[in-house]
N, C-alpha and C. Protein backbone atom coordinates (compact mmCIF):
# COMPACT_ATOMS: atom_id res chain seq x y z
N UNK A 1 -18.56 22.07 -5.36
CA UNK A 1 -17.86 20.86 -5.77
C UNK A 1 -16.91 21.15 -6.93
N UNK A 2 -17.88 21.99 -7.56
CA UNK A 2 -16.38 22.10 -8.93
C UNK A 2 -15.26 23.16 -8.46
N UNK A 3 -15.44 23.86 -8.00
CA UNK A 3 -14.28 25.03 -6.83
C UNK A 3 -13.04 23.34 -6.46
N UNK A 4 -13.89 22.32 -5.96
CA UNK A 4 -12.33 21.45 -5.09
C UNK A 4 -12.25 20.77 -6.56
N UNK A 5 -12.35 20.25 -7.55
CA UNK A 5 -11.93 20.17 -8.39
C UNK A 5 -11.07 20.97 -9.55
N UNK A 6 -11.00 21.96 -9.04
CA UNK A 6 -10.00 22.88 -9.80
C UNK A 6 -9.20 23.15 -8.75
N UNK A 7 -9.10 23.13 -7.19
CA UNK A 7 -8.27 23.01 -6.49
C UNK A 7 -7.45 22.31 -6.85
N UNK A 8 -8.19 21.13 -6.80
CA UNK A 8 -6.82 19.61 -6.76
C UNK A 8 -5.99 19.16 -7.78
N UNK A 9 -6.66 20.10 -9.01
CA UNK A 9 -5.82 19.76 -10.70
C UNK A 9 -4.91 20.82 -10.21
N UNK A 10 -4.90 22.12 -9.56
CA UNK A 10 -3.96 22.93 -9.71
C UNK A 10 -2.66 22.32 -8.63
N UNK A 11 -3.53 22.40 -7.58
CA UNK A 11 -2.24 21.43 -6.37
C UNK A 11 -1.79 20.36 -7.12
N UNK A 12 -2.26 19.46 -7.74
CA UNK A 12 -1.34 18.27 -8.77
C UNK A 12 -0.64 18.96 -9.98
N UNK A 13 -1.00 19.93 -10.40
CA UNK A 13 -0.31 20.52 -11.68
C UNK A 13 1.07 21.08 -10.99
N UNK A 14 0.95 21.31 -10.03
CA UNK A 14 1.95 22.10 -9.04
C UNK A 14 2.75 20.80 -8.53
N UNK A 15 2.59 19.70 -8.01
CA UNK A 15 3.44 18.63 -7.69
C UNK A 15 3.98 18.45 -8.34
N UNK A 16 3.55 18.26 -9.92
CA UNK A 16 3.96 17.18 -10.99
C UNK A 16 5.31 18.26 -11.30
N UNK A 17 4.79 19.46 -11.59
CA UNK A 17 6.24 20.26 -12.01
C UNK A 17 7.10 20.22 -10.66
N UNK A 18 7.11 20.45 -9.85
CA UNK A 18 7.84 20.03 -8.83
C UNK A 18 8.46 19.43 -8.74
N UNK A 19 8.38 17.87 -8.84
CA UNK A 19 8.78 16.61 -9.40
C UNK A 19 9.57 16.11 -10.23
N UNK A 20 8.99 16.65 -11.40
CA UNK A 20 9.75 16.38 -12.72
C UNK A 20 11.54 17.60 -12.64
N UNK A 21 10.56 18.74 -12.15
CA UNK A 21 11.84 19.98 -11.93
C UNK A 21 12.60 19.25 -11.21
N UNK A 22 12.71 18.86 -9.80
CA UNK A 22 13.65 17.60 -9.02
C UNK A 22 14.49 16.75 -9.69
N UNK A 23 13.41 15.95 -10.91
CA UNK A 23 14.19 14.69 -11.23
C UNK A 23 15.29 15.76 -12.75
N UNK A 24 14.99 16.58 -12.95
CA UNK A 24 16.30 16.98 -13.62
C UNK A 24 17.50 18.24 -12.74
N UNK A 25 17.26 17.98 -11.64
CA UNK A 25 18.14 18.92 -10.73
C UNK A 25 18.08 20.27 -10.78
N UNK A 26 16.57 20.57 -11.47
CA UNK A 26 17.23 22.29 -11.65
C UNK A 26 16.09 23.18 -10.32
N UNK A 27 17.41 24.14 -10.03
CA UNK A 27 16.50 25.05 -9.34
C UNK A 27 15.60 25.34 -9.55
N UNK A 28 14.38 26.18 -8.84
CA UNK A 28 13.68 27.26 -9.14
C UNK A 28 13.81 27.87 -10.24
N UNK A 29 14.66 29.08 -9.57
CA UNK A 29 15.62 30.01 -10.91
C UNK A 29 16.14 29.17 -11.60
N UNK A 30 16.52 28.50 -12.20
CA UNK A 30 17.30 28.18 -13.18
C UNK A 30 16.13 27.37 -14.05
N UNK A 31 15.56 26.67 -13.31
CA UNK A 31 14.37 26.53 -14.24
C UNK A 31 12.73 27.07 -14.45
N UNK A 32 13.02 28.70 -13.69
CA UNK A 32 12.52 29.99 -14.09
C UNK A 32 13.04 30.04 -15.47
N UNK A 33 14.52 30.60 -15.28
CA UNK A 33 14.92 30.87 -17.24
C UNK A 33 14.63 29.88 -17.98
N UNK A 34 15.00 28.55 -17.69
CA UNK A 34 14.97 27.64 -18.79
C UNK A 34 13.17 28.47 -19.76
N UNK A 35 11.96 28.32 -18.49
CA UNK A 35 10.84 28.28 -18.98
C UNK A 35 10.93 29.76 -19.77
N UNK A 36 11.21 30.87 -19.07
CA UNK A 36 11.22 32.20 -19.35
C UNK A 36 9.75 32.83 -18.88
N UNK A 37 9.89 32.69 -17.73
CA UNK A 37 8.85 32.93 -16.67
C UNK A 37 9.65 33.53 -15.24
N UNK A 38 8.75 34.27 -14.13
CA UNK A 38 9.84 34.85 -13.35
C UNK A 38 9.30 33.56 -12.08
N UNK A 39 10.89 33.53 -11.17
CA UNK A 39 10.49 32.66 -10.30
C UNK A 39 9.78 32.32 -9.19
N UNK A 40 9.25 33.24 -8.42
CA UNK A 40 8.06 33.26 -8.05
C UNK A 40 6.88 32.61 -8.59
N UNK A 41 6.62 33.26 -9.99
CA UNK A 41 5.87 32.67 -10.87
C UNK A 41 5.71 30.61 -10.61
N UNK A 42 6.84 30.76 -10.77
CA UNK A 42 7.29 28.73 -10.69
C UNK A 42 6.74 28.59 -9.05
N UNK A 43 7.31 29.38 -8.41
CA UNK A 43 6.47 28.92 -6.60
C UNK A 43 5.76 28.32 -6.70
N UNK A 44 4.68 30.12 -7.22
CA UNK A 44 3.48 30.03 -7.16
C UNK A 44 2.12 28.90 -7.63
N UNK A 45 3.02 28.56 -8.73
CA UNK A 45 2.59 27.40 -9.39
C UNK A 45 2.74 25.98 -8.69
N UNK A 46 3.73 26.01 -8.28
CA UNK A 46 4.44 24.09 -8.08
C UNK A 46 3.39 24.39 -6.45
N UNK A 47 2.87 25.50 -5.70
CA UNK A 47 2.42 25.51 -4.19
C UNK A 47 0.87 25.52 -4.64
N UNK A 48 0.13 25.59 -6.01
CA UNK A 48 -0.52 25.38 -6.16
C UNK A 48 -1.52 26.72 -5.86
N UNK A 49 -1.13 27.92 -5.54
CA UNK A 49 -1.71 28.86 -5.52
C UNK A 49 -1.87 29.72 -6.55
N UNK A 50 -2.05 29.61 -7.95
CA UNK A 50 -2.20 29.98 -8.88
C UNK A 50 -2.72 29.33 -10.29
N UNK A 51 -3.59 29.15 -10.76
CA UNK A 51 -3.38 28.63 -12.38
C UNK A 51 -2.80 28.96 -13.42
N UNK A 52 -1.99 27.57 -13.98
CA UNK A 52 -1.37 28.27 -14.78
C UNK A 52 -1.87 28.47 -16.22
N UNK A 53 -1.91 29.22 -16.59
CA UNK A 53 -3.07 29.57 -18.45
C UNK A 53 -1.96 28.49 -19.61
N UNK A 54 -2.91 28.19 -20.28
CA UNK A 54 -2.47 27.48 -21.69
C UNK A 54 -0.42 27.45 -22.07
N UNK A 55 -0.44 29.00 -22.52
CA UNK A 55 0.47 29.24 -22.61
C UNK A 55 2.09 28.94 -21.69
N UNK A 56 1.35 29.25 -20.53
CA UNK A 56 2.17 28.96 -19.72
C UNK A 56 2.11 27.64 -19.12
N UNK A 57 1.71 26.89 -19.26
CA UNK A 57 1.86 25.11 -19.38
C UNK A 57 2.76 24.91 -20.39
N UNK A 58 2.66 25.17 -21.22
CA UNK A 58 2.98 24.71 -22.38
C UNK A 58 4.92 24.75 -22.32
N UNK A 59 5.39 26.28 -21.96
CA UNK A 59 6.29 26.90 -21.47
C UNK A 59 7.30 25.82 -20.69
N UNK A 60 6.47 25.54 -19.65
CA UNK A 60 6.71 24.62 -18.45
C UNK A 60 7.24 23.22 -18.83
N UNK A 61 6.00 23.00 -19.81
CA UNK A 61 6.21 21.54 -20.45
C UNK A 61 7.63 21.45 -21.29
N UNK A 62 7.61 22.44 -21.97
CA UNK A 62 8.99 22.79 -23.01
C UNK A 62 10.51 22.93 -21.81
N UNK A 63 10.36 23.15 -20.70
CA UNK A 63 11.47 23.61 -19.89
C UNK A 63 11.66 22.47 -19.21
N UNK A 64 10.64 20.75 -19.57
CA UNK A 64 10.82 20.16 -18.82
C UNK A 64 11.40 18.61 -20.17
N UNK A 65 11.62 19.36 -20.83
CA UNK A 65 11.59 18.56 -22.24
C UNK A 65 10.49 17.58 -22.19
N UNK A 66 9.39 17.65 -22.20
CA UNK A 66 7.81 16.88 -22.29
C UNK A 66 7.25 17.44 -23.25
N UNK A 67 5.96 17.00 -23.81
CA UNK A 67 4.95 17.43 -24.35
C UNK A 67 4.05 17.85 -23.41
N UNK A 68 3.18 18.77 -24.21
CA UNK A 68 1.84 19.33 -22.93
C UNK A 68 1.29 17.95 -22.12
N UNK A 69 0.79 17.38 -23.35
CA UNK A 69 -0.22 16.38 -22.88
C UNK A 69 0.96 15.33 -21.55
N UNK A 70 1.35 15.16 -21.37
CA UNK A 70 2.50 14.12 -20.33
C UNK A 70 2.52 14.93 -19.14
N UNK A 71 2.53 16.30 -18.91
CA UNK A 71 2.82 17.19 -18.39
C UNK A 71 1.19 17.29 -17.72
N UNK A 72 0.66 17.07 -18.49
CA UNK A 72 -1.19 17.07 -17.91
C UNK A 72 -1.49 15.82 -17.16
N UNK A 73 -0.90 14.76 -17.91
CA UNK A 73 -1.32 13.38 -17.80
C UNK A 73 -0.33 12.91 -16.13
N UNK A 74 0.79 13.68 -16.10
CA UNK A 74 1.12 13.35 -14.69
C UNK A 74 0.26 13.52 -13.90
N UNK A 75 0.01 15.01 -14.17
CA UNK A 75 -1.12 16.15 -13.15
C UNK A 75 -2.43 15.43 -12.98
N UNK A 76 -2.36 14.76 -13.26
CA UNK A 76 -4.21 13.41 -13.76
C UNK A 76 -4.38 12.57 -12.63
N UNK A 77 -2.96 11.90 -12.38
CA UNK A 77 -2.44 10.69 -11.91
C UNK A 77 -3.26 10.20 -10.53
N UNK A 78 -3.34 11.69 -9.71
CA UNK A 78 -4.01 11.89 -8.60
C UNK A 78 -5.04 11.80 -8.02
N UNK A 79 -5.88 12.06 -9.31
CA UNK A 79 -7.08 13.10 -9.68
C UNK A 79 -8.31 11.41 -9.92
């Protein structure tokens, strides 16, 4: 049970940047550099096949002009 609960925060952590990346028009790559992460990396994340660590939330959140916590609190929404 706790395995699909860390599924579904990561698949929503992965929408929400998805989303938000959309509503400001930026690519992948382009909002690969903004974060300073490689783009794959961003895939991997927004497809939900990866977690992303502290740091690199945080990154994400900054490339999306948000705070962590908003950036979590989308990712919640689902949940």
């Amino acid at each position: 049970m706790e395995k699909d609960k860390v599924n579904k925060i990561r698949g929503e952590f992965g929408m929400a940047v998805r989303k938000l990346r959309h509503k400001l028009d930026l690519s992948q790559e382009d909002f690969a550099d903004r974060a300073n992460i490689h783009r794959t990396y961003v895939s991997s994340i927004e497809l939900g096949k990866v977690d992303a660590g502290l740091g690199i939330a945080y990154k994400i959140a900054a490339a999306l002009n948000l705070p962590l916590s908003k950036l979590i609190k989308e990712a919640e929404k689902n949940i």
